[in-house]
C-alpha atoms as a PDB file:
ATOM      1  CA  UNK A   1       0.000   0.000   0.000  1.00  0.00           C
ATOM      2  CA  UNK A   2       1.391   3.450  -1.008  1.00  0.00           C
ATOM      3  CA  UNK A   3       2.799   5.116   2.068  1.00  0.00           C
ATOM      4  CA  UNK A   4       0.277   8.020   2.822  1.00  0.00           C
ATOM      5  CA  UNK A   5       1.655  11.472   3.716  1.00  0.00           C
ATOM      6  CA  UNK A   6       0.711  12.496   7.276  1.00  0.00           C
ATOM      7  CA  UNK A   7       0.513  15.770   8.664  1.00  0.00           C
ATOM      8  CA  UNK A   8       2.744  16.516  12.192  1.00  0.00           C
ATOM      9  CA  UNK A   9       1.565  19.218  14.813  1.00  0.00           C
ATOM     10  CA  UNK A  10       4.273  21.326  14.952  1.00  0.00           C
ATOM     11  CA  UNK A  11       3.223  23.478  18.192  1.00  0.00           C
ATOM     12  CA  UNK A  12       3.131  19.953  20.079  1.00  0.00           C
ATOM     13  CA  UNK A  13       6.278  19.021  19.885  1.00  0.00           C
ATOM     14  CA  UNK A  14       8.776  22.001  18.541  1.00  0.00           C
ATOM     15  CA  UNK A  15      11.237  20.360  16.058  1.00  0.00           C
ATOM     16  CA  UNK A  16      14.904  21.697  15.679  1.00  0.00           C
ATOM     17  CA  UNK A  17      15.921  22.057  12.243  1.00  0.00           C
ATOM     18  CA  UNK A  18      19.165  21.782  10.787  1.00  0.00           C
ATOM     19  CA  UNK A  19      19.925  24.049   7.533  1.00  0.00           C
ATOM     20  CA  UNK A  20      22.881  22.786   5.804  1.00  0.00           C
ATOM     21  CA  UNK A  21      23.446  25.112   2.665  1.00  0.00           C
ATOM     22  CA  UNK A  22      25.481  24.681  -0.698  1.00  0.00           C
ATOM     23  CA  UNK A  23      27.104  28.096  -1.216  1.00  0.00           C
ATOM     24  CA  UNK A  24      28.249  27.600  -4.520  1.00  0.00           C
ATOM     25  CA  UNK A  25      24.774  25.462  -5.718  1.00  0.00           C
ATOM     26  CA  UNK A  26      23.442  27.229  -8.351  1.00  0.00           C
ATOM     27  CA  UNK A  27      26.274  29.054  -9.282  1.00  0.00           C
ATOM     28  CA  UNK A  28      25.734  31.092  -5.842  1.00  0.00           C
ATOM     29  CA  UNK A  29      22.375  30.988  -5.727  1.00  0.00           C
ATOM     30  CA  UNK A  30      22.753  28.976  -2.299  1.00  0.00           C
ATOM     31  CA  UNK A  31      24.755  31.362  -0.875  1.00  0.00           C
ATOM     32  CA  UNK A  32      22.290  34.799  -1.577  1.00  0.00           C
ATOM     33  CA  UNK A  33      19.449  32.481  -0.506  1.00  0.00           C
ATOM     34  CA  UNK A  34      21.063  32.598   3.071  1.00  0.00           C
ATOM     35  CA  UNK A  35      19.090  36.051   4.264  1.00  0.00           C
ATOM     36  CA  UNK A  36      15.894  34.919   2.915  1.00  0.00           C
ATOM     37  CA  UNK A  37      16.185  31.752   4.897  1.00  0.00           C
ATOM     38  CA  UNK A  38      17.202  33.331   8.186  1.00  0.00           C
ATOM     39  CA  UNK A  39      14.799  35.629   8.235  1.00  0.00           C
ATOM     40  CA  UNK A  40      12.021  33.494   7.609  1.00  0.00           C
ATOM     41  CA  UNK A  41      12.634  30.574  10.055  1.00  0.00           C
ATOM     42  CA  UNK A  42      13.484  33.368  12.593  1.00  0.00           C
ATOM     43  CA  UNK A  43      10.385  34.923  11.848  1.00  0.00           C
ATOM     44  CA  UNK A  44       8.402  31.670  11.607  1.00  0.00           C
ATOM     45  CA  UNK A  45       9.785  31.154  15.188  1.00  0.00           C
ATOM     46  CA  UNK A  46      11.945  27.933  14.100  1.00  0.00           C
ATOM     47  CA  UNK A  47      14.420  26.662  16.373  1.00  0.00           C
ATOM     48  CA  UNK A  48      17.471  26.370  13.780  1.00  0.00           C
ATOM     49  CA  UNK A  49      21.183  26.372  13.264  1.00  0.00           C
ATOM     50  CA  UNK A  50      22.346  27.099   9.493  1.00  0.00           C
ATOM     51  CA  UNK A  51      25.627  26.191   8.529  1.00  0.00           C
ATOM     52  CA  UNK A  52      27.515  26.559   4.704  1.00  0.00           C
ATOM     53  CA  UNK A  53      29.352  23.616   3.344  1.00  0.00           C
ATOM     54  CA  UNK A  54      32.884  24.245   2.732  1.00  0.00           C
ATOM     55  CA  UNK A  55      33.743  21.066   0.320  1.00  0.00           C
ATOM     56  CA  UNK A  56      32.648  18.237  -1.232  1.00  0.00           C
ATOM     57  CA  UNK A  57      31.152  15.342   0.959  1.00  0.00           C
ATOM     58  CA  UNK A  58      30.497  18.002   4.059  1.00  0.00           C
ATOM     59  CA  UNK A  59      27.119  18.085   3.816  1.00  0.00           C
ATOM     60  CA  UNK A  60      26.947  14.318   4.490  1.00  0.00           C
ATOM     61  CA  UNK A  61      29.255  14.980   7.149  1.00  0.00           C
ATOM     62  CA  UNK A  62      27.344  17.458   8.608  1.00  0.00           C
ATOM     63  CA  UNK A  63      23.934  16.075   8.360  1.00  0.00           C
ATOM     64  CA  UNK A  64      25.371  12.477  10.649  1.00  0.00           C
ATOM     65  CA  UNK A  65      26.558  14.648  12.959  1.00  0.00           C
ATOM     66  CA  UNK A  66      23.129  16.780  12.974  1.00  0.00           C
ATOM     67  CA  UNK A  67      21.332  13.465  14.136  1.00  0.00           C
ATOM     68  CA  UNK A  68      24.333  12.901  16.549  1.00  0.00           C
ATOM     69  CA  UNK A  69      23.349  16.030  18.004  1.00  0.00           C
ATOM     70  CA  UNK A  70      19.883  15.916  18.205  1.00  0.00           C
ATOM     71  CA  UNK A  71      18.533  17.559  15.264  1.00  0.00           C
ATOM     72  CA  UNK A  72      14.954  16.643  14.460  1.00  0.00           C
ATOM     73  CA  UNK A  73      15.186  18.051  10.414  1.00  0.00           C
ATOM     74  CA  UNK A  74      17.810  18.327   8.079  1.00  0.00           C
ATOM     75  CA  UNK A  75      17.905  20.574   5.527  1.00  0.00           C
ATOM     76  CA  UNK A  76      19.412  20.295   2.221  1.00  0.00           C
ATOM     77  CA  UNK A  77      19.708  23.229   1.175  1.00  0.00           C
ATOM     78  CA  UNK A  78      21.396  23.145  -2.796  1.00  0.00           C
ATOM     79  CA  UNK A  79      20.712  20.814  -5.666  1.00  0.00           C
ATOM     80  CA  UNK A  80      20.767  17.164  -6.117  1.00  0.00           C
ATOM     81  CA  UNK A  81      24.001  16.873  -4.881  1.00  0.00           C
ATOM     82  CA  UNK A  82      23.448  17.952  -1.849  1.00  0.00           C
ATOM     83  CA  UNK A  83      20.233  16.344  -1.116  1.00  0.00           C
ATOM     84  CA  UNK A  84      22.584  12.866  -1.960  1.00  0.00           C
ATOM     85  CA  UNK A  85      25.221  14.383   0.273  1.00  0.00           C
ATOM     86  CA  UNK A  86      22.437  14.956   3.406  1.00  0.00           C
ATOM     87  CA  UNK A  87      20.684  11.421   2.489  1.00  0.00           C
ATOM     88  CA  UNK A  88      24.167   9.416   3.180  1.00  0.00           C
ATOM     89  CA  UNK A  89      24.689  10.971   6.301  1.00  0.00           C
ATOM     90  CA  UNK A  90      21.200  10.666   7.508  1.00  0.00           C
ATOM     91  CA  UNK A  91      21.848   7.225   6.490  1.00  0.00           C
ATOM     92  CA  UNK A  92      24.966   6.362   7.725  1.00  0.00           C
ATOM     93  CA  UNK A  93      23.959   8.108  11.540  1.00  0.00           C
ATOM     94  CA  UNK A  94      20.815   5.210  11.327  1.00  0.00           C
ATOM     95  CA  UNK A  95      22.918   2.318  10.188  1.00  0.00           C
ATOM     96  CA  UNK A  96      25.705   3.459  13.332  1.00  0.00           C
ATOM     97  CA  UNK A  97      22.610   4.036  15.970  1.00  0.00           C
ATOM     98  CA  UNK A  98      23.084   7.530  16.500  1.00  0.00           C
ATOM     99  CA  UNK A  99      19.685   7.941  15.716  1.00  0.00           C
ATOM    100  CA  UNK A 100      16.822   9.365  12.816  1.00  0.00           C
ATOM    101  CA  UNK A 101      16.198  12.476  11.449  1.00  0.00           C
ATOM    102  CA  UNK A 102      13.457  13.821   8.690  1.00  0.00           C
ATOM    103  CA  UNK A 103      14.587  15.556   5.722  1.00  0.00           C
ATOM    104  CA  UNK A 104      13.732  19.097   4.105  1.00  0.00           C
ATOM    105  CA  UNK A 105      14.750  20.116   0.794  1.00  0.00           C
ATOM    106  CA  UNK A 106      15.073  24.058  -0.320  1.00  0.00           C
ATOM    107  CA  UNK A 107      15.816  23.758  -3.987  1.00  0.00           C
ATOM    108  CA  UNK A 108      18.665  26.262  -5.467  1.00  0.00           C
ATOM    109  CA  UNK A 109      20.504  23.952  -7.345  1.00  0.00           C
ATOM    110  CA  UNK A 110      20.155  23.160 -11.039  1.00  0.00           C
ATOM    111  CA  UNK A 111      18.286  20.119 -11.734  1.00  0.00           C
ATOM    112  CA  UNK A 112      16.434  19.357  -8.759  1.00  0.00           C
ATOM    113  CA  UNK A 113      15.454  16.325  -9.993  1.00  0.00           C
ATOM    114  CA  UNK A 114      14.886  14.394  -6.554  1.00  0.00           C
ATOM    115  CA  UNK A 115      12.712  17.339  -5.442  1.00  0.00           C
ATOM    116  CA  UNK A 116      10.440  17.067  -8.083  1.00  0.00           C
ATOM    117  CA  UNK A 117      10.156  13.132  -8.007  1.00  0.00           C
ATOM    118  CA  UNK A 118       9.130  13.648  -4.131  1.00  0.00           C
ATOM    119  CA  UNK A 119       6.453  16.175  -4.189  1.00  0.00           C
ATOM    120  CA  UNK A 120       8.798  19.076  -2.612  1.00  0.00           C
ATOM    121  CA  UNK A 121       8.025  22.757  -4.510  1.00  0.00           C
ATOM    122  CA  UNK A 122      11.318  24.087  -6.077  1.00  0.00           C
ATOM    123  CA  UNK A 123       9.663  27.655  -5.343  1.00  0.00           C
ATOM    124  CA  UNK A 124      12.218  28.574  -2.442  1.00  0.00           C
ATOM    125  CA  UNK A 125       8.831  30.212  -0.460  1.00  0.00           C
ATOM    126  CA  UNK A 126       7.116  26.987  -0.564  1.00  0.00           C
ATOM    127  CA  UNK A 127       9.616  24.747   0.576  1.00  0.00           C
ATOM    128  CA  UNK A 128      10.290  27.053   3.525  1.00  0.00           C
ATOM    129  CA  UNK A 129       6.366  26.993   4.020  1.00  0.00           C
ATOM    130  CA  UNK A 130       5.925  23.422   4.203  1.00  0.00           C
ATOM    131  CA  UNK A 131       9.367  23.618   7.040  1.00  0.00           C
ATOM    132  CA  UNK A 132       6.643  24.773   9.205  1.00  0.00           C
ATOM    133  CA  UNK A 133       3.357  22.765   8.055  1.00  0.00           C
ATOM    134  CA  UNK A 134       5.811  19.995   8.527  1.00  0.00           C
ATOM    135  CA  UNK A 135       3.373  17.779   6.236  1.00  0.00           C
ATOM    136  CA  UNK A 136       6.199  14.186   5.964  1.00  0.00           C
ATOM    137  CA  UNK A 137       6.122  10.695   4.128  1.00  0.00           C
ATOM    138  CA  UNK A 138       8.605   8.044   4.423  1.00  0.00           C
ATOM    139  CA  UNK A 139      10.191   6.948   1.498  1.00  0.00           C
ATOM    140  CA  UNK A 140      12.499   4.095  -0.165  1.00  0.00           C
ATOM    141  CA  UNK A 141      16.413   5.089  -0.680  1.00  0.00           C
ATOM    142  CA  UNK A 142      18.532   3.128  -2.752  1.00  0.00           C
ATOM    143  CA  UNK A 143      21.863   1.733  -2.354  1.00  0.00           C
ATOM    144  CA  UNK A 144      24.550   0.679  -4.984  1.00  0.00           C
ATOM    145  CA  UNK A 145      27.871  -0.372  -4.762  1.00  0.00           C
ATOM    146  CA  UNK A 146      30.704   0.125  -6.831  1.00  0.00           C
ATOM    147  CA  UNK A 147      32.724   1.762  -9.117  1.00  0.00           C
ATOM    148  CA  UNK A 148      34.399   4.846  -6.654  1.00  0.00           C
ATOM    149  CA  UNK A 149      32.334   3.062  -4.051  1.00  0.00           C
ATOM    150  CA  UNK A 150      33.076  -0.388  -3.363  1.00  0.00           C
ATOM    151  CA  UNK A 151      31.223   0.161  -0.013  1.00  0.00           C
ATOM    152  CA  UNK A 152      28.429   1.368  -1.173  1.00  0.00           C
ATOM    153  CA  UNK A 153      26.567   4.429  -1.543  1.00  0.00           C
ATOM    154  CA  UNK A 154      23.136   5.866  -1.016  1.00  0.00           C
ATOM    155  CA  UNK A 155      20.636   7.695  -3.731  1.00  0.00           C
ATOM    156  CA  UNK A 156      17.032   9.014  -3.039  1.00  0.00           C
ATOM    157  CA  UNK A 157      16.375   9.485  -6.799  1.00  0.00           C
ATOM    158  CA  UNK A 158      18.085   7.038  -9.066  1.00  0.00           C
ATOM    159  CA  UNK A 159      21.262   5.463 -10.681  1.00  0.00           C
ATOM    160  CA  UNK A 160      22.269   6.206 -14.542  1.00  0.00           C
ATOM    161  CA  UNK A 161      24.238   4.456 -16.429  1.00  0.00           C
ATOM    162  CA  UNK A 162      25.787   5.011 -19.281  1.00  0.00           C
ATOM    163  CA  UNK A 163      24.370   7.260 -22.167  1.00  0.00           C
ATOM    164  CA  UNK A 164      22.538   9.880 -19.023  1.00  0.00           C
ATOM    165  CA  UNK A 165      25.675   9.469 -17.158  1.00  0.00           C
ATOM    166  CA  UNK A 166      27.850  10.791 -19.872  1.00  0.00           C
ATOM    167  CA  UNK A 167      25.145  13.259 -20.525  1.00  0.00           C
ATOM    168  CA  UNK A 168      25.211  14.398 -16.862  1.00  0.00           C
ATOM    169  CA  UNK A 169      29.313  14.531 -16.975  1.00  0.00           C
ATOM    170  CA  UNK A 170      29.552  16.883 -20.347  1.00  0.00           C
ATOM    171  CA  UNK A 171      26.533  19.103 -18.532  1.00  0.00           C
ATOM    172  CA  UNK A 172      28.812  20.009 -15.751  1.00  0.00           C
ATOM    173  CA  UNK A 173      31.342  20.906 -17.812  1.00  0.00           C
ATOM    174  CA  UNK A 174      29.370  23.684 -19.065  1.00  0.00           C
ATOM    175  CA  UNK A 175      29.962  27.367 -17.873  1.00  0.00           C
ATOM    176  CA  UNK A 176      27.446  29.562 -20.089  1.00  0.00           C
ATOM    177  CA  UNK A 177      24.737  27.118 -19.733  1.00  0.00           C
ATOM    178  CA  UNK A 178      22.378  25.824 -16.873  1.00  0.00           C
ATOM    179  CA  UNK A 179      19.437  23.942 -15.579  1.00  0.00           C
ATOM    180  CA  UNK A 180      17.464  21.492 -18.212  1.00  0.00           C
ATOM    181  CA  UNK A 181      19.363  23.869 -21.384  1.00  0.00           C
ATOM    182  CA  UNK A 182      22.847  22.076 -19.852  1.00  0.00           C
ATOM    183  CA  UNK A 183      21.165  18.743 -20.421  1.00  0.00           C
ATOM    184  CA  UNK A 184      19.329  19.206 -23.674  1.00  0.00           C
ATOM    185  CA  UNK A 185      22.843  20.816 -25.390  1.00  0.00           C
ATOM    186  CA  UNK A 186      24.339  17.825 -23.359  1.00  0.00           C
ATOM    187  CA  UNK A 187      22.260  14.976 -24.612  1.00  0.00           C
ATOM    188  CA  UNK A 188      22.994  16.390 -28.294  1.00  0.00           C
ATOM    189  CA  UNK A 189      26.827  16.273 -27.926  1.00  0.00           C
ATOM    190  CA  UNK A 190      27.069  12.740 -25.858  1.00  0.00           C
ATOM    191  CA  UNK A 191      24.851  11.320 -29.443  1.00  0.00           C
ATOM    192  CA  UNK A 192      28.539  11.270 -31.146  1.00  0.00           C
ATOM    193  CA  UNK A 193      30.652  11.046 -28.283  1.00  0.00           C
ATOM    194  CA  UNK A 194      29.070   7.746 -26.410  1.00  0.00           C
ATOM    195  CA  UNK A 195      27.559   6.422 -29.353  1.00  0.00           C
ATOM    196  CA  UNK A 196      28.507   2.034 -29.195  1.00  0.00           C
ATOM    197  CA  UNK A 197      26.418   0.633 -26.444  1.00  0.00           C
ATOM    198  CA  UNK A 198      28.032  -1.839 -23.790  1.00  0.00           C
ATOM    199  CA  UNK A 199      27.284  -5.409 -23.880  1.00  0.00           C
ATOM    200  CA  UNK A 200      25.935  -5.854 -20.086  1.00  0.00           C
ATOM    201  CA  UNK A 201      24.031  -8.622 -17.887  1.00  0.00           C
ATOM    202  CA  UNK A 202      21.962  -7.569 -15.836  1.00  0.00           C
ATOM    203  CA  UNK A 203      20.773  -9.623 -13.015  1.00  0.00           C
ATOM    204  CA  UNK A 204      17.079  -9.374 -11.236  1.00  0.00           C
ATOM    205  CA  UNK A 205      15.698 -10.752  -8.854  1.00  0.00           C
ATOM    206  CA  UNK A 206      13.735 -13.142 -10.941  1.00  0.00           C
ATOM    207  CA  UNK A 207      15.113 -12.963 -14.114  1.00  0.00           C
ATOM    208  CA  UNK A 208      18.536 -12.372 -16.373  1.00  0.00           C
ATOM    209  CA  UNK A 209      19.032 -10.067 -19.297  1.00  0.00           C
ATOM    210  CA  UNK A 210      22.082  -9.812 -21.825  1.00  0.00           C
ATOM    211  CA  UNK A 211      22.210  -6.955 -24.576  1.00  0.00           C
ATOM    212  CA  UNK A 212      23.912  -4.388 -25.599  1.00  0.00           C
ATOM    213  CA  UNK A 213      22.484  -1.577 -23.572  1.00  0.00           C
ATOM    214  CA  UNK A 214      23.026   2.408 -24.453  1.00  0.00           C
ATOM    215  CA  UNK A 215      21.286   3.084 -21.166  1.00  0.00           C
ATOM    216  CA  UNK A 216      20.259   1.357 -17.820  1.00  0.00           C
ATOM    217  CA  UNK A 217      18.020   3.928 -15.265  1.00  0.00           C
ATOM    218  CA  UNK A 218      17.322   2.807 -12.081  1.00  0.00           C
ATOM    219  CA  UNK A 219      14.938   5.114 -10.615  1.00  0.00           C
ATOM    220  CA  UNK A 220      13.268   5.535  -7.298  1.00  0.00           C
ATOM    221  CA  UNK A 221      11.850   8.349  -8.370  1.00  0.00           C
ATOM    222  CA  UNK A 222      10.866  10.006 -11.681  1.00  0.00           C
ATOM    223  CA  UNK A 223      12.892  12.173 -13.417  1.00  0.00           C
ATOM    224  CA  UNK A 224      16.532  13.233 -13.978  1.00  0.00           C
ATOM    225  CA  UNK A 225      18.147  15.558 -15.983  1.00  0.00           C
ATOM    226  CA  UNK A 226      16.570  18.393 -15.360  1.00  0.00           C
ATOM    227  CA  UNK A 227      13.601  17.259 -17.511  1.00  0.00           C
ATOM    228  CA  UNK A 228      13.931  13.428 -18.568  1.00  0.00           C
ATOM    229  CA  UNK A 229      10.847  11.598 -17.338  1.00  0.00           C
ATOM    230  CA  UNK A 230      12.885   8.052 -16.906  1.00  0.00           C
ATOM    231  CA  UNK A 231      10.038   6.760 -14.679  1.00  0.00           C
ATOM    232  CA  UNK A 232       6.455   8.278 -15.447  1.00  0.00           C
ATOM    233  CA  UNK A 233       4.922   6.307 -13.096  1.00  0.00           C
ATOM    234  CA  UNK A 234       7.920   5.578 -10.660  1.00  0.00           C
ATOM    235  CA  UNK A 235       6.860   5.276  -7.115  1.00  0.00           C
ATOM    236  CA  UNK A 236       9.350   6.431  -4.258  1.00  0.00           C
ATOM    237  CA  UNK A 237       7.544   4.239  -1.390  1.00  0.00           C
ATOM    238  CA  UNK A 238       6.432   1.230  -3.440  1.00  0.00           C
ATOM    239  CA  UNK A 239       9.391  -1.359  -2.477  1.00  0.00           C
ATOM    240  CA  UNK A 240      10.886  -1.458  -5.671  1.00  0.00           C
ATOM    241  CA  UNK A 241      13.042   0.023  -8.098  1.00  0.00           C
ATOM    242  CA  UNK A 242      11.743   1.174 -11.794  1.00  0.00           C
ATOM    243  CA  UNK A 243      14.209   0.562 -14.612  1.00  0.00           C
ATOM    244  CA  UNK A 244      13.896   1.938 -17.911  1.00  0.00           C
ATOM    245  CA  UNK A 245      16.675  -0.230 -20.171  1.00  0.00           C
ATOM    246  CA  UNK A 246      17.554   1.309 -24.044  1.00  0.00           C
ATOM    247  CA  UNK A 247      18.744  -1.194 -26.589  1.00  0.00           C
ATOM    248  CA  UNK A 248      21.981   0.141 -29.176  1.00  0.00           C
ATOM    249  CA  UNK A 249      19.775   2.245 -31.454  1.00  0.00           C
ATOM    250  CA  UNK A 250      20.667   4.475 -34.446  1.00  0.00           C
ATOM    251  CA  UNK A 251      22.247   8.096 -33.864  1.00  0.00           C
ATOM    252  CA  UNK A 252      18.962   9.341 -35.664  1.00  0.00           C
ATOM    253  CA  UNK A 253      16.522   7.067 -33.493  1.00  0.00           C
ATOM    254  CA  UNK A 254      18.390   8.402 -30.188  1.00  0.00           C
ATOM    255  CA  UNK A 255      17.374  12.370 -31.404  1.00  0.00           C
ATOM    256  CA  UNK A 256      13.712  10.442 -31.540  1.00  0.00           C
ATOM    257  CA  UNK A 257      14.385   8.856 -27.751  1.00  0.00           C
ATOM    258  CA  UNK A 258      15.513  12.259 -26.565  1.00  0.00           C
ATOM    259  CA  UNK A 259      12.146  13.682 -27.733  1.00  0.00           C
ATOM    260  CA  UNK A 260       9.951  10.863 -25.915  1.00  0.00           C
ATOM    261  CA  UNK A 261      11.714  10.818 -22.997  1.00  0.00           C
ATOM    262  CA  UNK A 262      11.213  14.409 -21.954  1.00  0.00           C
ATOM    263  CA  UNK A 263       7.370  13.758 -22.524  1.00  0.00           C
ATOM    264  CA  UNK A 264       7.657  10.564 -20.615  1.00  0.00           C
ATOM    265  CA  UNK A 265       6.200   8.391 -23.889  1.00  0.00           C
ATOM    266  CA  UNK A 266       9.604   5.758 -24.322  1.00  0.00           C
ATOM    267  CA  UNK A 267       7.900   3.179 -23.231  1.00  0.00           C
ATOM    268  CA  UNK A 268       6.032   2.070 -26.111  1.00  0.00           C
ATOM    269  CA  UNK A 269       9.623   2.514 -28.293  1.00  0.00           C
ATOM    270  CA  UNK A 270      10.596  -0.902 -29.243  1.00  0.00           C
ATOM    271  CA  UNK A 271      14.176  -0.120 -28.085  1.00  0.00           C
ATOM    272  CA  UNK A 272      12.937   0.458 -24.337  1.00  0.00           C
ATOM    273  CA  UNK A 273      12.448  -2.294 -21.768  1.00  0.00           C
ATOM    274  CA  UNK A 274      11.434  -1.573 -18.354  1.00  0.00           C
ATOM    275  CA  UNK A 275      11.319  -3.629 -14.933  1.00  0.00           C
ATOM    276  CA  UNK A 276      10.859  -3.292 -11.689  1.00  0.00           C
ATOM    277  CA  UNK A 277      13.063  -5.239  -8.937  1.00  0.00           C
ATOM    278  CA  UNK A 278      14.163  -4.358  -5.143  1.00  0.00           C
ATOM    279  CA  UNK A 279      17.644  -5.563  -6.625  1.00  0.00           C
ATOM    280  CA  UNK A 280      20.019  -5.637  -9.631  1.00  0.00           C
ATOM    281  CA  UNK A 281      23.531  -6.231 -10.665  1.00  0.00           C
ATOM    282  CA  UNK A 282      24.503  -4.545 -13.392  1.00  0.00           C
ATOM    283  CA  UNK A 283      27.909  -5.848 -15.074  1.00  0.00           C
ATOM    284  CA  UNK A 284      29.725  -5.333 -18.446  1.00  0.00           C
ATOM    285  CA  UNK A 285      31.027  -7.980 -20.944  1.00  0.00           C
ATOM    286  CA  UNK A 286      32.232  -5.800 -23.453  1.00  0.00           C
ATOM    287  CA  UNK A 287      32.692  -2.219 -23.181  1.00  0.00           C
ATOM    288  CA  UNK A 288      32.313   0.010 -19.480  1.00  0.00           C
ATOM    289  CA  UNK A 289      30.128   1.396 -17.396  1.00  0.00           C
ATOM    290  CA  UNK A 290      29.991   4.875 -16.923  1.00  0.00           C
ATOM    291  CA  UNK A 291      27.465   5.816 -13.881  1.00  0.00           C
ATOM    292  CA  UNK A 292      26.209   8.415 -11.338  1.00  0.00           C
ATOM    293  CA  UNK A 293      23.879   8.273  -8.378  1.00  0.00           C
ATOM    294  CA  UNK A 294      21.332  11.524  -8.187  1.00  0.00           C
ATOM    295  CA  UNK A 295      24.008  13.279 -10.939  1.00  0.00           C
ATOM    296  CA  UNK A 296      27.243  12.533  -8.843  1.00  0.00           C
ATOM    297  CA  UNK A 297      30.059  10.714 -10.462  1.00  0.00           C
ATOM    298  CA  UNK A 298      30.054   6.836  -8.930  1.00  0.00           C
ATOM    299  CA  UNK A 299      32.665   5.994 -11.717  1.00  0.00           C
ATOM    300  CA  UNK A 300      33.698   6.638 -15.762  1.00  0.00           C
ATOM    301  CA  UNK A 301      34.761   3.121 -16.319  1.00  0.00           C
ATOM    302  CA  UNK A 302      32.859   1.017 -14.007  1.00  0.00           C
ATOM    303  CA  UNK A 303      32.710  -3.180 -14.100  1.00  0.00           C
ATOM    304  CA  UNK A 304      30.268  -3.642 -12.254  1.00  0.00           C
ATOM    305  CA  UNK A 305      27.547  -2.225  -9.657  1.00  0.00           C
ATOM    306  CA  UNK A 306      25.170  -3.725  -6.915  1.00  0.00           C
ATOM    307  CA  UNK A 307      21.785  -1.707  -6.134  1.00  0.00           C
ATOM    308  CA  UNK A 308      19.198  -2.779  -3.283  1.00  0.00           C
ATOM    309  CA  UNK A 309      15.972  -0.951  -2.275  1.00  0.00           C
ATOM    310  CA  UNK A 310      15.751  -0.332   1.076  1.00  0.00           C
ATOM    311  CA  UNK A 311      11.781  -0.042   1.994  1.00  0.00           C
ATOM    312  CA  UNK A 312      10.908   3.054   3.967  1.00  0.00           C
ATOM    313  CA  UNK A 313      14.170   4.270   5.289  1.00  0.00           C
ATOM    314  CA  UNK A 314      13.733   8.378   5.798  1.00  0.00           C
ATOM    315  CA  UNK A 315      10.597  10.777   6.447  1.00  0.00           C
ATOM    316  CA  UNK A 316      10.481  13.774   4.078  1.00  0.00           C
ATOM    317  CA  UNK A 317       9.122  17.244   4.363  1.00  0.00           C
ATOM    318  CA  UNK A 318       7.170  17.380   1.724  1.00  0.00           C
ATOM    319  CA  UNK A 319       5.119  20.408   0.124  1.00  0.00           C
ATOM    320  CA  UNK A 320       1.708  20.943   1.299  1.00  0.00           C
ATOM    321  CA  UNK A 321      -0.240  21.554  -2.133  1.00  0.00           C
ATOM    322  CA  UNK A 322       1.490  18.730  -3.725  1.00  0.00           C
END
C-alpha cells in the first residue's frame, strides 16, 4: 500500500531544524538564498542552526553529525548533490545508531530532480512553508555499490548508467549554460561522443538479461536531468526500483528517444524495456560502465555495480499543495 503522507503538529512538539546550505549550488544561488532563509525561520519562530558547506562530501558529514546532536530536520539546502550528500549521512547516523532524522529540501541547485520526483516545490517560499506545516512521508532510498564506491553508496532518486551518465558529466562541464538547457545541449553532444552501447548482464531478482544496452536507469523516483521523465509512473515508497533499459539504437533514433523521454512516452519505443526489482547487478562484458547516483560521479569506467531498495528508510518534508 502506497505510504500516505501524514501531517505533524508542529506546536506539540517544537522540532529543531538543521539548515545545511550549498554556497556555490546554483552558481551562488545557495549562498544569496542565506538572508531569505534566516529571516524566515526566525520569523516563523523555528528553532534552527544554518551552517555553509565548505567542500565536497560536508554536507553528508554534517547532516550524521546533525542526528548525533539531536537535530529533528535536516535541511538540504542546494541541488541534487546535496540532497545525496544529506541522504548518506542521515543514512549512515541510522545504520551506526546515533539515531533518525526527517529531511527538508530548499531547492537552489540546477536540476532538482529528486525534489520534483518527491512532491517538494522548487519555489524557495514553498519549501520554507511546508518547514513549518511539517506535512512528511517516508520513502524508499537506494543503495549501490561500486565503481568509486566499493562500499556502497546511497541515492534518493536514481542510478544512470551510461548514455545519461555521460550526458550528466559533459553538462557540468558547461559554464554559459544551466538547468534542463545544460542537459538538452548535453544529450545532443554525448549522441557522437558515447555512441557504441556496452554489452551488459543484468541480473534481477527473478530474471537475467544480456544486450547491448546504451542506457540502464534505475529510478526511485521520476525524473533526472533536469527534464527526462525516466520513470512516469515511478513510485518512491512502493518497495521497488523502476528501470527503464535502451537497446543500441541508431544516432537518428536516439534524437527520436531524446524527444519521448522528456514527454515521458519511451515506453512504447521498441528499443525500451522496463522492470521493476528491489535488486540488480549490473555488469559489463564488453565495453564500461559509466554511472552516477542523483548526478554525482560513482565511476567513468565502471565493471560492475550492486543496487538494493531499502523499503521506507527516511521521512520527508514534503510540500503541502502537492
Amino acid at each position: 500500500m502506497k505510504n500516505q503522507p501524514v501531517a505533524l503538529s508542529f506546536a506539540a512538539n517544537m522540532p529543531k531544524y538543521k539548515i545545511i546550505v550549498n554556497p556555490i549550488s546554483g552558481r551562488g544561488t545557495g549562498e544569496s538564498a542565506i538572508p531569505r532563509i534566516e529571516k524566515f525561520s526566525a520569523g516563523a519562530g523555528l528553532d534552527f542552526d544554518l551552517v555553509r558547506t565548505e567542500r565536497p562530501w560536508h554536507a553528508a558529514e554534517l547532516a550524521e553529525s546533525a542526528v548525533a546532536a539531536g537535530f529533528d530536520v535536516v535541511v538540504s539546502t542546494g541541488g541534487d548533490g546535496t540532497a545525496n550528500e544529506v541522504i548518506n549521512g542521515l543514512m549512515r547516523a541510522k545504520e551506526s545508531g546515533l539515531g533518525t532524522a526527517a529531511l527538508a529540501v530548499l531547492t537552489v541547485g540546477r536540476g532538482n530532480d529528486f525534489a520534483f520526483s518527491m512532491g517538494i516545490s522548487t519555489d524557495l517560499e514553498a519549501g520554507l512553508q511546508a518547514l513549518v506545516h511539517n506535512r512528511r512521508k517516508r520513502i524508499d532510498i537506494g543503495r549501490v555499490a561500486g565503481g568509486l564506491y566499493p562500499e556502497g553508496r546511497y541515492f534518493g532518486n536514481g542510478v544512470g548508467v551510461g548514455f545519461d551518465a555521460v550526458v550528466g558529466f559533459e553538462a557540468l562541464k558547461m559554464k554559459r549554460l544551466h538547468g534542463f538547457a545544460s542537459y538538452i545541449v548535453a544529450a545532443l553532444k554525448t549522441i557522437f561522443l558515447y555512441f557504441q552501447a556496452p554489452k551488459v548482464h543484468i541480473q534481477l531478482e527473478d530474471e537475467e538479461l544480456t544486450l547491448p544496452a546504451l542506457m540502464v536507469s534505475v529510478m526511485n523516483g521520476v525524473r533526472m536531468g533536469g527534464g527526462f521523465m525516466m520513470a512516469p509512473q515511478g513510485c518512491s515508497d512502493d518497495g521497488v526500483f523502476d528501470l527503464c533499459i535502451a537497446r543500441q539504437v541508431s544516432r537518428p533514433q536516439i534524437f527520436a528517444l531524446i524527444a519521448r523521454f522528456m514527454q515521458g512516452t519511451q515506453v512504447t519505443h521498441d528499443a525500451i524495456l522496463t522492470r521493476q526489482s528491489r535488486r540488480l547487478t549490473v555488469t559489463t562484458l564488453e565495453g564500461v560502465l559509466p554511472a552516477h547516483a542523483d548526478g554525482e560521479t560513482l565511476c567513468t569506467e565502471g565493471a560492475q555495480l550492486t543496487l538494493e531498495l531499502l523499503p521506507l528508510q527516511i521521512d520527508l518534508i514534503i510540500s503541502s499543495e502537492r
